[in-house]
Protein backbone atom coordinates (compact mmCIF):
# COMPACT_ATOMS: atom_id res chain seq x y z
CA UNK A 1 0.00 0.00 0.00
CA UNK A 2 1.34 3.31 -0.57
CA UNK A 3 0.31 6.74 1.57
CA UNK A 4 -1.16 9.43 -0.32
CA UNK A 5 -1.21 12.96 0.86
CA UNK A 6 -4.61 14.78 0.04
CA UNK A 7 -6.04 17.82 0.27
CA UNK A 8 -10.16 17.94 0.02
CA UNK A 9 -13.10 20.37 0.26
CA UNK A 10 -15.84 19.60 2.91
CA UNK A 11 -18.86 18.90 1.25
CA UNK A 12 -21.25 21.60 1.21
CA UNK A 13 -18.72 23.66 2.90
CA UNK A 14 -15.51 25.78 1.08
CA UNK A 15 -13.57 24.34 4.04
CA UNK A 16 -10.27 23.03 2.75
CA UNK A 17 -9.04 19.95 4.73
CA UNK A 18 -5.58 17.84 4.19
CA UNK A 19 -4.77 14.52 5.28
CA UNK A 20 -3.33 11.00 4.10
CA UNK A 21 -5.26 8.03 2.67
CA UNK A 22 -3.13 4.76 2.18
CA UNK A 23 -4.15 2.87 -1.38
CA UNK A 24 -2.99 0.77 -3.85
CA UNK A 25 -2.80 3.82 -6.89
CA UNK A 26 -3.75 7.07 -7.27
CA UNK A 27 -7.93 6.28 -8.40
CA UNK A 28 -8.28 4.19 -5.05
CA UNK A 29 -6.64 6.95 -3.39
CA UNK A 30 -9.41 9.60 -5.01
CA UNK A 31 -11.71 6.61 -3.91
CA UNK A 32 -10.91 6.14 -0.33
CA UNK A 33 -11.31 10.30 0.21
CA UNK A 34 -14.27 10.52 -1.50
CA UNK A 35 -15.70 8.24 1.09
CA UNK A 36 -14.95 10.30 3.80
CA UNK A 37 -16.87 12.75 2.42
CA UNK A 38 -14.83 15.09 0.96
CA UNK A 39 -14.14 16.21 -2.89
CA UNK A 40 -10.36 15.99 -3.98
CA UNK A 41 -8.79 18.80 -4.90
CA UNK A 42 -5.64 17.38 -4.84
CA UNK A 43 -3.85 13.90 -4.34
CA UNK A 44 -0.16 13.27 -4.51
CA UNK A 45 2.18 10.05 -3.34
CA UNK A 46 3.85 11.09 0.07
CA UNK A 47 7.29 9.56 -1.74
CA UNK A 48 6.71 11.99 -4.69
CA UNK A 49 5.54 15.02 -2.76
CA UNK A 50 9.28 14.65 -0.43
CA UNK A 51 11.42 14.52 -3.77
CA UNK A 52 10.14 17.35 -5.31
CA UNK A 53 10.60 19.43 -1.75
CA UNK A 54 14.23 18.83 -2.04
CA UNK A 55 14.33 20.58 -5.36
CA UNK A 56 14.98 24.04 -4.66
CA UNK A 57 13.18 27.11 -6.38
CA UNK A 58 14.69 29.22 -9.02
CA UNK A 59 12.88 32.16 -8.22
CA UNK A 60 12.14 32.47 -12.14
CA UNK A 61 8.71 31.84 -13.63
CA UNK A 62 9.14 28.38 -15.33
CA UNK A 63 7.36 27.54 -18.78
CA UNK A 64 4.56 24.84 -17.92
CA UNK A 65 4.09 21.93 -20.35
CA UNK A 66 0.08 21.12 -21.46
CA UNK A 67 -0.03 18.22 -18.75
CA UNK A 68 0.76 21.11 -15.82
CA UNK A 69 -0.91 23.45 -17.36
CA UNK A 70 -4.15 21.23 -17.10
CA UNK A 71 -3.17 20.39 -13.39
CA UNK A 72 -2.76 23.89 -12.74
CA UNK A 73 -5.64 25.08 -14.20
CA UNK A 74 -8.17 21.70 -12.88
CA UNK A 75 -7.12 23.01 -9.17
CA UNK A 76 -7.98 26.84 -9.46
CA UNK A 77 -11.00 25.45 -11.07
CA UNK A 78 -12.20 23.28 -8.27
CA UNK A 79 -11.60 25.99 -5.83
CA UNK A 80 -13.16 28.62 -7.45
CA UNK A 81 -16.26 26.63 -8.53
CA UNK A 82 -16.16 26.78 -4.54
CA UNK A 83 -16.13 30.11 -4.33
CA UNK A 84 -12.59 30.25 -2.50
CA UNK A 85 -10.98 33.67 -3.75
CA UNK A 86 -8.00 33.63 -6.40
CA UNK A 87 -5.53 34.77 -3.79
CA UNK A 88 -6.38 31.83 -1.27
CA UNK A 89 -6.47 29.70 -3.84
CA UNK A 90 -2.94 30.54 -5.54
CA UNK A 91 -2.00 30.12 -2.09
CA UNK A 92 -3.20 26.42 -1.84
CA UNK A 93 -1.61 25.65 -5.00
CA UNK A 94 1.54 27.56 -4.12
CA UNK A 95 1.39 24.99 -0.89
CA UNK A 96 0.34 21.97 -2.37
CA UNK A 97 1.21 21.00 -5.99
CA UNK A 98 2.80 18.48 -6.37
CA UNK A 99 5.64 19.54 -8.71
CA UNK A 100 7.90 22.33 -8.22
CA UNK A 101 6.94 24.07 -11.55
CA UNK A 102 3.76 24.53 -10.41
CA UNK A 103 4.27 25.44 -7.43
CA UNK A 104 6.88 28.31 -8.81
CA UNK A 105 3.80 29.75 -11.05
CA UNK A 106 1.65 30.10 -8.49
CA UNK A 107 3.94 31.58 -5.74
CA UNK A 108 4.81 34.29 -8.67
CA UNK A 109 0.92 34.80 -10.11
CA UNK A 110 0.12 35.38 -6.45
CA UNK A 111 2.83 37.61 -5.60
CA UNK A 112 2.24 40.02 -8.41
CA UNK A 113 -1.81 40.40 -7.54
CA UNK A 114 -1.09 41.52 -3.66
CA UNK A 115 0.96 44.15 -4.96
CA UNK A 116 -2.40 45.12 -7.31
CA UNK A 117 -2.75 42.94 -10.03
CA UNK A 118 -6.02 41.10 -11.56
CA UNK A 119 -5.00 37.53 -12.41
CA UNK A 120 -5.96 37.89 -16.16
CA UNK A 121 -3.50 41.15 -16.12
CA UNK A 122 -0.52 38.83 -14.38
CA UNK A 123 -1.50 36.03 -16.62
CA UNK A 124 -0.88 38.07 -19.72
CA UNK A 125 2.68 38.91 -18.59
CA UNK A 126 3.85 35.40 -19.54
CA UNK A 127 2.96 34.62 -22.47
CA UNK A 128 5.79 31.92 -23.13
CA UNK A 129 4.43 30.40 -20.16
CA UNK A 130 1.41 30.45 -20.78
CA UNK A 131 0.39 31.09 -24.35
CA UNK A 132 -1.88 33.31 -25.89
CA UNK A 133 -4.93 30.97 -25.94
CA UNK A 134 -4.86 30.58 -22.27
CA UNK A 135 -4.02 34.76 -21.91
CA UNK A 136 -7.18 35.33 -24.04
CA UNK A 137 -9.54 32.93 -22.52
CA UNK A 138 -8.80 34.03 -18.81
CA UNK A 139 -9.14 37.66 -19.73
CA UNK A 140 -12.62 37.32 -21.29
CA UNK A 141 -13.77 35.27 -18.15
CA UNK A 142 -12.15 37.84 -16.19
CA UNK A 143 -14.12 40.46 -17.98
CA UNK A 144 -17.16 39.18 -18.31
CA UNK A 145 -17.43 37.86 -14.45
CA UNK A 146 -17.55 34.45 -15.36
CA UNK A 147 -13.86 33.38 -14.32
CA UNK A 148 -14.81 29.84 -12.88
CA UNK A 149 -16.64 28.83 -15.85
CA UNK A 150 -14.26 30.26 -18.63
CA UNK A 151 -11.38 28.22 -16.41
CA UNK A 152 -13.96 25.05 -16.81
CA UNK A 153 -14.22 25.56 -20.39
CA UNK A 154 -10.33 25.99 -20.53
CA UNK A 155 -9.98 22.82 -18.46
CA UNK A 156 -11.62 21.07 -20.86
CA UNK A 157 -10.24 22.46 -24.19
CA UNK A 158 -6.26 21.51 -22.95
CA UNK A 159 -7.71 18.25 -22.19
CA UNK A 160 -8.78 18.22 -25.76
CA UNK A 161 -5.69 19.58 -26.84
CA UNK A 162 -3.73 16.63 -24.50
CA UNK A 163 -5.99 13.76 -26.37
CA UNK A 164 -5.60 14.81 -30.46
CA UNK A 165 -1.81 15.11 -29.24
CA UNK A 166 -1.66 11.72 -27.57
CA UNK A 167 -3.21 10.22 -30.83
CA UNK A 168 -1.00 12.14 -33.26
CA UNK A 169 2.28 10.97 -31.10
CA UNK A 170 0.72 7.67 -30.63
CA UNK A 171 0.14 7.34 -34.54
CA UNK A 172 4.01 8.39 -35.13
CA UNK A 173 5.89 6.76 -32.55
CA UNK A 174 5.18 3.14 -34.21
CA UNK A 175 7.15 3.68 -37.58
CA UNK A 176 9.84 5.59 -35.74
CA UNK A 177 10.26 2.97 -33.44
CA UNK A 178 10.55 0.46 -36.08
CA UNK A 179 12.49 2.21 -38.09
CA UNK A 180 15.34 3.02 -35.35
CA UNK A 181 14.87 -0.76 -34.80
CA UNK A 182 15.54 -1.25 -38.17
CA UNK A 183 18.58 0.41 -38.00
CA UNK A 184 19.90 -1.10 -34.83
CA UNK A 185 19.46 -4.22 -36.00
CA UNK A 186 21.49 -3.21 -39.30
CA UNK A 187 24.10 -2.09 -37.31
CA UNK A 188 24.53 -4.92 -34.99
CA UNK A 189 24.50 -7.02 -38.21
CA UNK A 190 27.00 -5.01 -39.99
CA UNK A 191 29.80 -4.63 -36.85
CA UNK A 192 29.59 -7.62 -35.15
CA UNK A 193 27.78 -10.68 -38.10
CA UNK A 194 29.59 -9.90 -41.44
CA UNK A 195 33.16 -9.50 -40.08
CA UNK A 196 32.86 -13.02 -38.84
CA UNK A 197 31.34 -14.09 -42.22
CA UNK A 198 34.18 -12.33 -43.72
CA UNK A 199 36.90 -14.23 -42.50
CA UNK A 200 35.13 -17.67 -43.55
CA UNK A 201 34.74 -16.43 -47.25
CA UNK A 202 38.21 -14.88 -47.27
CA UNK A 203 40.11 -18.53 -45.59
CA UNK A 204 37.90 -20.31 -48.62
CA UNK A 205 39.41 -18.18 -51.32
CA UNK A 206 35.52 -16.72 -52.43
CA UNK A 207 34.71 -14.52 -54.78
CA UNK A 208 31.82 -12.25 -52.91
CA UNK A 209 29.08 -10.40 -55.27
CA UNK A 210 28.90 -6.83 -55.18
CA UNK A 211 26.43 -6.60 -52.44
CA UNK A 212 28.08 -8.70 -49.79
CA UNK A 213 31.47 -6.73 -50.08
CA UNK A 214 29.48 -3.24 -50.41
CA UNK A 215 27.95 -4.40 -46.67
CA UNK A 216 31.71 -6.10 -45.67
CA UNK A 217 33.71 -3.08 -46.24
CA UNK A 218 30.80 -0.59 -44.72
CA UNK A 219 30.76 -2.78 -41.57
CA UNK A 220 34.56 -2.78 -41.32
CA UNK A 221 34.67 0.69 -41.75
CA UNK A 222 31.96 1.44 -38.77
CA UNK A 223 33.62 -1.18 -36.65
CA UNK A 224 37.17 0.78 -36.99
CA UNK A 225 35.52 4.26 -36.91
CA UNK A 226 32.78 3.62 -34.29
CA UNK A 227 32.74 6.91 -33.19
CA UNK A 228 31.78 7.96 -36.23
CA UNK A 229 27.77 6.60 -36.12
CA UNK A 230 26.66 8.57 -32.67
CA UNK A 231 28.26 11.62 -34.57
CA UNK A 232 26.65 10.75 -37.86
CA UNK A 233 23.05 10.42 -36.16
CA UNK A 234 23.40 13.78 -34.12
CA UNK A 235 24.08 14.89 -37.18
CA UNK A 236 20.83 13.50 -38.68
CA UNK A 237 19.31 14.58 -35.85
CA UNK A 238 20.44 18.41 -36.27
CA UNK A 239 19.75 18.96 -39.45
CA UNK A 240 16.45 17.60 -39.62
CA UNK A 241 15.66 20.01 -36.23
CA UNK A 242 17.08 22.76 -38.28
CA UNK A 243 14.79 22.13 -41.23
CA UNK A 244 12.28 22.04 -39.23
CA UNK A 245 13.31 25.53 -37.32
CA UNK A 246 14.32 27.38 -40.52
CA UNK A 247 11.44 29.32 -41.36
CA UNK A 248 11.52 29.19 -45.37
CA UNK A 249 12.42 25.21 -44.86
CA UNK A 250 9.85 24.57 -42.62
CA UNK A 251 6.85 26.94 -44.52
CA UNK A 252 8.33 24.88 -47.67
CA UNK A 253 7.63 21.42 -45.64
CA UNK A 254 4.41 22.58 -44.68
CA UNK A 255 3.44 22.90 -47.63
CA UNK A 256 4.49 20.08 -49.56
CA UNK A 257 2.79 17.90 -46.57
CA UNK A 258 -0.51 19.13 -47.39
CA UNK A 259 -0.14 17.54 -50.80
CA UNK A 260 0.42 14.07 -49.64
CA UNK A 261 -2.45 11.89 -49.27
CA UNK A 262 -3.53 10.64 -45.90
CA UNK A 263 -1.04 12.59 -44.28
CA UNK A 264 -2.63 15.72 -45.53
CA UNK A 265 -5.79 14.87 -43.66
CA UNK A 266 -4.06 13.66 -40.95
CA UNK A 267 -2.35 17.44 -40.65
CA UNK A 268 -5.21 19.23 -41.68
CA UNK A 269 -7.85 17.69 -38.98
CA UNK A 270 -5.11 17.76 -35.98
CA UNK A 271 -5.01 21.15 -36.75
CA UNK A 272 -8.92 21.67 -37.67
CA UNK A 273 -9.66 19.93 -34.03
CA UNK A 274 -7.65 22.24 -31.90
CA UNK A 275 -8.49 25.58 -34.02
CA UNK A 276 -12.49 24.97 -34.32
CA UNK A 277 -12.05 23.41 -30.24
CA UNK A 278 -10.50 27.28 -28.96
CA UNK A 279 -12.90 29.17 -31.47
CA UNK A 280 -16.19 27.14 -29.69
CA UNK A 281 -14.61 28.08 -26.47
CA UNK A 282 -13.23 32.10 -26.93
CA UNK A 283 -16.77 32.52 -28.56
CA UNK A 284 -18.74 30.98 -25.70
CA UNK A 285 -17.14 32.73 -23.30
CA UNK A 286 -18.20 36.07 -25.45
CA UNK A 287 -14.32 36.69 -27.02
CA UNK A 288 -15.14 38.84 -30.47
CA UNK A 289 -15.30 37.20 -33.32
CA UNK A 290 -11.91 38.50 -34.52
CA UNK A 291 -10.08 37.97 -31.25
CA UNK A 292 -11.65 34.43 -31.65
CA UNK A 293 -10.02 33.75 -34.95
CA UNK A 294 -6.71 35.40 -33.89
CA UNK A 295 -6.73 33.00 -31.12
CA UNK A 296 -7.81 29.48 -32.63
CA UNK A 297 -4.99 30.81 -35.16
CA UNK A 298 -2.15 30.68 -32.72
CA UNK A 299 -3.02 26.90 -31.87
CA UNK A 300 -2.20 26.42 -36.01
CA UNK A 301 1.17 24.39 -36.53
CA UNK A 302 1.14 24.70 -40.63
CA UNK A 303 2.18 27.78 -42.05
CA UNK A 304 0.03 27.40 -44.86
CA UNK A 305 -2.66 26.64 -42.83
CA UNK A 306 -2.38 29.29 -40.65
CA UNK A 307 -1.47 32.22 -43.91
CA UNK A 308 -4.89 31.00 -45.13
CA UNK A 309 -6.70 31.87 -41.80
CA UNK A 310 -5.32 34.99 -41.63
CA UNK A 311 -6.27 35.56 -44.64
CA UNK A 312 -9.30 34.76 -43.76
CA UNK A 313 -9.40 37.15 -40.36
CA UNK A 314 -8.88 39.89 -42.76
CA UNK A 315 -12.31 39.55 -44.61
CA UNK A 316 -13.70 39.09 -41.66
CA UNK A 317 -12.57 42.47 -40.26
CA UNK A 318 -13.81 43.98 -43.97
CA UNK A 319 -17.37 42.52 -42.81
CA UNK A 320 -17.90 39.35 -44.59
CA UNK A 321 -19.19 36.39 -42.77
CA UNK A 322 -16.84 33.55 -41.27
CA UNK A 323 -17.87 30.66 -43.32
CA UNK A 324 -17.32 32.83 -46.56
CA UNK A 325 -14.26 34.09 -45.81
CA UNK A 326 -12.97 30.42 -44.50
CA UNK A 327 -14.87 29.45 -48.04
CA UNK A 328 -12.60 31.67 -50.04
CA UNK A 329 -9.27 30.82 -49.17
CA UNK A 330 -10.10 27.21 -48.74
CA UNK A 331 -9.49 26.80 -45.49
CA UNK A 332 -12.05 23.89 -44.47
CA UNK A 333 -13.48 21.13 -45.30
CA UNK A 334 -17.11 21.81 -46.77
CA UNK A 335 -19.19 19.51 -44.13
CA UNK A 336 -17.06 22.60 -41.19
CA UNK A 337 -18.00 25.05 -43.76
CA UNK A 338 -21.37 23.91 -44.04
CA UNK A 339 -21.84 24.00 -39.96
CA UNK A 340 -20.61 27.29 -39.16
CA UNK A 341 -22.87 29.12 -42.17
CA UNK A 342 -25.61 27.28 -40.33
CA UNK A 343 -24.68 28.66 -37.25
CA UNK A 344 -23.98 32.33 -38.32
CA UNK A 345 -27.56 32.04 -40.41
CA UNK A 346 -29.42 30.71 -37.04
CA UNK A 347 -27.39 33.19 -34.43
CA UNK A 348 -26.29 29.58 -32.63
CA UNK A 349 -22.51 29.73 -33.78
CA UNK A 350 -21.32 28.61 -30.47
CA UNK A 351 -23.27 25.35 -30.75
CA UNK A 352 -22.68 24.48 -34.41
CA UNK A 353 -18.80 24.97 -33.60
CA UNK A 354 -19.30 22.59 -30.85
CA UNK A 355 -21.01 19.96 -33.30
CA UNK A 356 -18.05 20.88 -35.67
CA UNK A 357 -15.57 19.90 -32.97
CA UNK A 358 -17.15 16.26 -32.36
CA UNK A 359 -17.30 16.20 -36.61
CA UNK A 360 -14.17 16.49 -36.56
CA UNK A 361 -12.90 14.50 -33.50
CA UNK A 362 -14.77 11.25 -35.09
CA UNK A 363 -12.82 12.03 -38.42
CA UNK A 364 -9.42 12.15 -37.21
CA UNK A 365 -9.99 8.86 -35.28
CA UNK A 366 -10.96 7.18 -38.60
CA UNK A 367 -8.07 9.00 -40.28
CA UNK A 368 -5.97 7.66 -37.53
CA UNK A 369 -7.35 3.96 -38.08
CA UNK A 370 -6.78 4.36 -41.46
CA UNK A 371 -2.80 5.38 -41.19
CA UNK A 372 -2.44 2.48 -38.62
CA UNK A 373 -3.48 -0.44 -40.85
CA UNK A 374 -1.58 1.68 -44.13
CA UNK A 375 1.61 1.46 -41.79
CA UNK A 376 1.72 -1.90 -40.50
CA UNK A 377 2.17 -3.60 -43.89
CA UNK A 378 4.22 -0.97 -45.01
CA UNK A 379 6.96 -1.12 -41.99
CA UNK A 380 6.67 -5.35 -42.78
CA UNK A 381 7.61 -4.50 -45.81
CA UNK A 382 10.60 -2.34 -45.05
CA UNK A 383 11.81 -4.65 -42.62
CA UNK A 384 11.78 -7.81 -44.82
CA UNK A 385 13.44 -6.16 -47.84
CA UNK A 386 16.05 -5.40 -45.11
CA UNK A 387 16.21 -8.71 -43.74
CA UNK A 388 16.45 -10.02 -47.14
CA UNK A 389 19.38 -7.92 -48.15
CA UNK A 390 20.91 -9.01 -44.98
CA UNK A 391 20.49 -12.59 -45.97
CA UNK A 392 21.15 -12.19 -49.76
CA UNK A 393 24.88 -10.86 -48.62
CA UNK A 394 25.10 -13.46 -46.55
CA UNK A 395 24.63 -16.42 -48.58
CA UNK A 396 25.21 -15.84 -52.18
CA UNK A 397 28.67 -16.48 -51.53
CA UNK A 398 27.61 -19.69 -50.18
CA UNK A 399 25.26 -20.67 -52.90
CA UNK A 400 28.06 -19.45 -55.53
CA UNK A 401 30.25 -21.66 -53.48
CA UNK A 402 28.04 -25.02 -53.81
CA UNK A 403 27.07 -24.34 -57.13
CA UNK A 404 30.76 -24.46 -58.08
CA UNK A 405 31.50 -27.62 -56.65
């Protein structure tokens, strides 16, 4: 069993209370407190909560990642759906999150509003920590009064944002990892298997084909200059970051990647999901209509993509309608298009862009289906014309050798 430090509300009551629970994992932990009657604000492993105390802070404003921004933002939620004031409850955080980071944020965000500050105005200062989306959002709850359900709404778009990314990585990581498979195995093959084979076929007095002494000489070569393959991949590794990083590289990529099938849907729906998902939000929580597109368009991670929308934010601002001007520089697909012109025409935009977000959820799990089964026979593929160089090398010599006998 392992001891879990928690910290609760009383129910019916804003009264915070903090105590231990001992469980198997962290749900039987939320379990166990919810039977004594209080909510769960917060639940961390005693063991965890001690290492992260010995880290010291920096006394800078760290950059949260997407999973601590949705812990961060899930706490200061749940207290102020309780009605506990943003001070008190930066102070909680500031006292009880479980990771430093956190921790850090909130000891600075409350710092800055007892010397006068509004949180949305002491958000906005960081927006590398932050981001613009989450800037935006706060402020327009902030303005309009409705802080604790604009940070509900938030709460749930970054755990939208956390699920397309999970299936986009999740999609990825498969050929990657076969492929660097691929290439350890070739390796191992190449250093350690050939040279062996090498000295057999040389104390017969064989004749090797091309292909087994093109693979003899390159494993020789990487077994004498070893140092040479951790160099050669960071090299790899570098220059595809910097193509990547280059602006007129990267816009050029971008492009190019809309234009392959599959893939381009694949691109164009992540993108779609997390775009439409901020616009339903910024609009419900009564952003303007510009600020709303200006704000989905930061969450863009194609250039082209995200030229078009702007694009698109200009014809806006000259007074056309959203769906025509996403219609004109063909930003969408038409079934989107089709949804927000309904909504505009029946003053129920909000809604139709939350139909448009489920649309487009259930199409980028079929387009995500659809890569996985493409890939699968593809990487077997790959890997047996590998193996079957591999082997080829290997044993032409000996067939040539038998056949000459």
């Amino acid at each position: 069993m392992t001891v879990y430090n928690y910290t609760a509300l009383k129910d019916g009551t804003n009264e915070l209370v903090k105590g231990k629970v001992e469980a198997d994992d962290l749900r039987e932990a939320r379990a166990a407190v919810r039977r004594l009657g209080f909510t769960p604000t917060n639940i961390v492993e005693e063991q965890a909560l001690k290492k992260e105390d010995k880290k010291k802070p920096t006394g800078k404003m760290p950059k949260l990642g997407l999973a601590e921004q949705i812990d961060f933002t899930s706490t200061l939620q749940i207290l102020a759906a309780a009605g506990i004031p943003i001070i008190e409850s930066l102070l909680f955080i500031e006292n009880d999150a479980a990771k430093l980071k956190i921790r850090q944020v909130a000891t600075e965000l409350r710092r800055q509003i007892m010397n006068g500050g509004t949180f949305a105005g002491t958000v906005a200062k960081y927006p590398e920590q932050f981001g613009q989306v989450y800037i935006g959002l706060v402020r327009a709850g902030e303005d309009s009064g409705e802080l604790e359900k604009t940070l509900d709404r938030l709460l749930e778009l970054l755990n939208k944002q956390q699920a397309i990314k999970s299936k986009v990585v999740g999609t990825l990581m498969y050929p990657v990892f076969v492929i660097l498979l691929a290439v350890f195995i070739v390796i191992v093959m190449l250093v350690f298997v050939f040279p062996v084979f090498k000295e057999m076929f040389d104390s017969m007095g064989m004749q090797l084909p091309f292909i087994t002494r093109v693979l003899m000489n390159m494993g020789l070569w990487m077994k004498k200059n070893w140092y040479a393959i951790p160099i050669g991949f960071a090299a790899i590794g570098a220059f595809i970051n910097f193509l990547f990083r280059w602006k007129p590289s990267k816009w050029k990529i971008d492009d190019i990647s809309l234009k392959i099938p599959v893939l381009t849907d694949l691109i164009q729906f992540s993108n779609f999901a997390n775009f439409i998902a901020v616009m339903q939000v910024a609009y419900d929580a009564g952003v303007p209509i510009l600020e709303c597109l200006y704000l989905a368009n930061m969450t863009l991670t194609n250039h082209t993509l995200e030229t078009r929308v702007e694009e698109s934010t200009v014809m806006v601002q000259q007074g056309q309608h959203l769906s025509a001007a996403l219609r004109k520089t063909r930003t969408m697909p038409k079934m989107i298009l089709f949804m927000i012109a309904t909504g505009e025409q029946s003053g129920r935009l909000g809604d139709m862009l939350g139909q448009a977000t489920n649309y487009i959820d259930k199409q980028l799990d079929t387009i995500i289906d659809i890569m996985t089964k493409m890939i699968e026979p593809i990487m077997l593929v790959v890997i047996g014309t590998i193996v079957l160089i591999l082997a080829a090398a290997l044993y032409l010599p000996l067939f040539a050798s038998y056949m000459g006998m």
